[in-house]
Protein backbone atom coordinates (compact mmCIF):
# COMPACT_ATOMS: atom_id res chain seq x y z
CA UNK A 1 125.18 -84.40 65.84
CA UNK A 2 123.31 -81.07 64.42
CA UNK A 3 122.04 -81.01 68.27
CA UNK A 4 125.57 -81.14 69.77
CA UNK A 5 126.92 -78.41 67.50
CA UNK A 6 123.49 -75.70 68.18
CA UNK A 7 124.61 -76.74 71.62
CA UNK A 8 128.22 -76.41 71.48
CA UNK A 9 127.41 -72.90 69.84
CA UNK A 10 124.89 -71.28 72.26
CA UNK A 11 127.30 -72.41 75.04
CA UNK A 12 129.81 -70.54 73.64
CA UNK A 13 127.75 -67.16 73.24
CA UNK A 14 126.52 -67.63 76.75
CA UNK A 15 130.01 -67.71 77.86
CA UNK A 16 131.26 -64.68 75.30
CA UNK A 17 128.65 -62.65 76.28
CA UNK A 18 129.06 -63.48 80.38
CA UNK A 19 133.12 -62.44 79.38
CA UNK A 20 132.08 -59.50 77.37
CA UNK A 21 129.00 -58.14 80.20
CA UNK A 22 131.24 -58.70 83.04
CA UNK A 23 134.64 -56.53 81.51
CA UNK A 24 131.79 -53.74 81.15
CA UNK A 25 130.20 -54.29 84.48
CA UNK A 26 133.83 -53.53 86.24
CA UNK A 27 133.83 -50.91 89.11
CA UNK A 28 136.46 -48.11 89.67
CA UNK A 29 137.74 -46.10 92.09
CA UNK A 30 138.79 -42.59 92.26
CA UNK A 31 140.05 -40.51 95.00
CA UNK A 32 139.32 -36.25 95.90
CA UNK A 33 140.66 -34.54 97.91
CA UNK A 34 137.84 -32.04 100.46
CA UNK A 35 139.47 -28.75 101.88
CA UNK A 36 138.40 -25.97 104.73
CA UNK A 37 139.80 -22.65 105.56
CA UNK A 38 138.66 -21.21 109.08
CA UNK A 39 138.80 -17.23 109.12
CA UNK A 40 139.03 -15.65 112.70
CA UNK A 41 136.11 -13.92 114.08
CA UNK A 42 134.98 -10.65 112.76
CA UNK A 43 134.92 -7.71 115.47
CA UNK A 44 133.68 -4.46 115.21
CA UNK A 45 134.17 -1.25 117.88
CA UNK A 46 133.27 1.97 117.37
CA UNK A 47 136.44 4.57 117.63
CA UNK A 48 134.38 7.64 117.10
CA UNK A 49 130.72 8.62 117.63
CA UNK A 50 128.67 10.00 115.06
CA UNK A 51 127.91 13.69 115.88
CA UNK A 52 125.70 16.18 114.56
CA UNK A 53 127.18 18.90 116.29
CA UNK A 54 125.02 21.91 118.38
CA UNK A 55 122.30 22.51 116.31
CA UNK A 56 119.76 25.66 116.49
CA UNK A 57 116.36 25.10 114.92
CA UNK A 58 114.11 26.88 112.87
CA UNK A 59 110.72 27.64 112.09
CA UNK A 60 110.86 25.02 109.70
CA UNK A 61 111.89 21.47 109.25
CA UNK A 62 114.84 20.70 108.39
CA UNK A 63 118.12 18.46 108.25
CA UNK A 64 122.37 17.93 109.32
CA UNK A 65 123.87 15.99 106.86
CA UNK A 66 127.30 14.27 108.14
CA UNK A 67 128.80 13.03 105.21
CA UNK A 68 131.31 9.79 105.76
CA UNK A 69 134.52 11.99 105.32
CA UNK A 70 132.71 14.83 108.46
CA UNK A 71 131.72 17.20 106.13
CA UNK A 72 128.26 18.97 107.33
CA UNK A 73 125.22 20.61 105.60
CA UNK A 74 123.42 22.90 107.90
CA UNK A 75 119.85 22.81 106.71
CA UNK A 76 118.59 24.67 110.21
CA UNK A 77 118.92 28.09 111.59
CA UNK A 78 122.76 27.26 113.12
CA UNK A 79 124.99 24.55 113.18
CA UNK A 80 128.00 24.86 115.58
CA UNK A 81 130.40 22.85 117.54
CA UNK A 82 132.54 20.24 115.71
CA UNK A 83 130.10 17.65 113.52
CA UNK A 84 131.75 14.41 112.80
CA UNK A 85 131.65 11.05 111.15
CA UNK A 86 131.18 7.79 113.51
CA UNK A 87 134.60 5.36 112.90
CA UNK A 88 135.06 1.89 113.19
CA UNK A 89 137.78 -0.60 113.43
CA UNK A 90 137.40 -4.36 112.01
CA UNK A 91 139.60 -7.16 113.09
CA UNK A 92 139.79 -10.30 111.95
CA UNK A 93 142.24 -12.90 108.98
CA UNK A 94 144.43 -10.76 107.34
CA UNK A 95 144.27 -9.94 103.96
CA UNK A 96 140.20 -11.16 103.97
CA UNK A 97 137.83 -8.32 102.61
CA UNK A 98 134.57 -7.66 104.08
CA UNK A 99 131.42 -5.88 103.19
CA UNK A 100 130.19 -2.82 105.59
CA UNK A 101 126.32 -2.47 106.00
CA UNK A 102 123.73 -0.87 108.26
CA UNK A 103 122.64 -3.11 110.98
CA UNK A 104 119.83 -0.57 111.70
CA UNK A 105 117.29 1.09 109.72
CA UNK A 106 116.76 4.47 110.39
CA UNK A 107 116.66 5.06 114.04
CA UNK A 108 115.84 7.97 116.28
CA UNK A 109 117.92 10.22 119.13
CA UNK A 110 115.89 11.32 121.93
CA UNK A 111 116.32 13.83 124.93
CA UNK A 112 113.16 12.58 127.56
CA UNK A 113 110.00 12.52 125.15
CA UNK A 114 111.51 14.59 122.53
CA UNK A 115 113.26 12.53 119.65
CA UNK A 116 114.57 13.45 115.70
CA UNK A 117 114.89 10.91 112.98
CA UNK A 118 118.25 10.04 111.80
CA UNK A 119 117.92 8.54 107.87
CA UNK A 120 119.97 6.35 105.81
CA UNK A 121 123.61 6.02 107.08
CA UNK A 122 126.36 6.54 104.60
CA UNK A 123 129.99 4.61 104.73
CA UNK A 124 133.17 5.42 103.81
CA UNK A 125 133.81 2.35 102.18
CA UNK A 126 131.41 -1.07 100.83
CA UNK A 127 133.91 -2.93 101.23
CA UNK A 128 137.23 -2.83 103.65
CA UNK A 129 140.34 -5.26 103.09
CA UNK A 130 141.78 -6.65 106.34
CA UNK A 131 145.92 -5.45 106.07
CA UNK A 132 147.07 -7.24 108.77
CA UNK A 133 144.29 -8.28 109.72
CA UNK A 134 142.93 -4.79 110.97
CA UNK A 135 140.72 -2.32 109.17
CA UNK A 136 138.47 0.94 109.75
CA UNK A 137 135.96 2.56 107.84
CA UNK A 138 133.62 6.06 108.68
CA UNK A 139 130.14 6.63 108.77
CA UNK A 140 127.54 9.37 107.78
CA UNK A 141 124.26 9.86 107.86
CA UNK A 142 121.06 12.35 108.03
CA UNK A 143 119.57 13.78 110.89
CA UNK A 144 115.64 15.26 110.64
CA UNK A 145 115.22 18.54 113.13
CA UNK A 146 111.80 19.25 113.45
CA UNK A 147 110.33 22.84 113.15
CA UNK A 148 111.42 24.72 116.56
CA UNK A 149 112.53 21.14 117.58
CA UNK A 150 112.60 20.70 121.70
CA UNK A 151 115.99 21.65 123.23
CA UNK A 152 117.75 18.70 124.74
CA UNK A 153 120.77 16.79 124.58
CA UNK A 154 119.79 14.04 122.32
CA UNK A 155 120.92 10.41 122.12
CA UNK A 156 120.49 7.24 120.36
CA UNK A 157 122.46 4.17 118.82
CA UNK A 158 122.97 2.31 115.86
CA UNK A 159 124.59 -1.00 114.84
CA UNK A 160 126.78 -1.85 111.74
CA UNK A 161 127.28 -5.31 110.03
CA UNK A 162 131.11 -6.83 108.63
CA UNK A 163 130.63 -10.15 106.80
CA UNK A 164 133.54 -11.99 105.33
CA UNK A 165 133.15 -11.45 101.04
């Protein structure tokens, strides 16, 4: 009878414990919920061209400085004509902001063989906030005349990058 009792007893523990590990071993399910937003396309066009104005060299090296707002500083001999900032317009999502950078490192203008450096560019703006889904910003930037630099009419071109913040 001692036998049928230990037995009765570890039956019942096998079966407690099989009740007990299987209300722990339950699965459950939850549910989440996965979202997108698709902005338009960026675009950028240039509005204005960046212009250094008619420049007369010196005996020396020097530079134009276009600021972002078209203000100049004549480091050469003469600076005439009307200097002024490059412009660009940026369409895409309303109300989005995006950064501004230089696509370009510094990059030259040339006129045949003859060429001049033009340094860092300068923006009006880091940033620019899409109102209706439209914005413009300015651009600046550095241009190196060499010493009795070759006359010409000198040309070159430069890329910026917009990128959705």
């Amino acid at each position: 009878m001692k036998f049928n009792a230990i037995k009765s007893a570890v039956a019942a523990s096998v079966v407690a414990v099989a009740l007990l590990g299987s209300a722990s071993a339950q699965a459950a399910t939850g549910t989440g919920t996965a979202t997108a937003k698709v902005l338009l396309p960026l675009t950028v066009t240039s509005s204005a061209d960046l212009d250094f104005g008619v420049i007369v060299p010196s005996a020396s090296a020097a530079t134009v400085v276009v600021s972002s707002a078209g203000g100049v500083t004549c480091g050469v001999t003469t600076c005439i004509g009307t200097p002024n900032a490059g412009a660009f317009n940026v369409t895409g999502t309303a109300g989005q902001i995006v950064t501004v950078a230089a696509g370009t490192g510094p990059f030259s203008v040339t006129s045949g063989a003859n060429s001049m450096g033009v340094g860092t560019l300068t923006f009006s703006a880091g940033t620019v906030t899409l109102t209706g889904g439209a914005g413009s910003f300015t651009v600046g930037g550095t241009l190196s005349v060499g010493a009795n630099q070759a006359e010409g009419d000198y040309t070159g071109s430069y890329s910026v990058t917009v990128n959705y913040q």
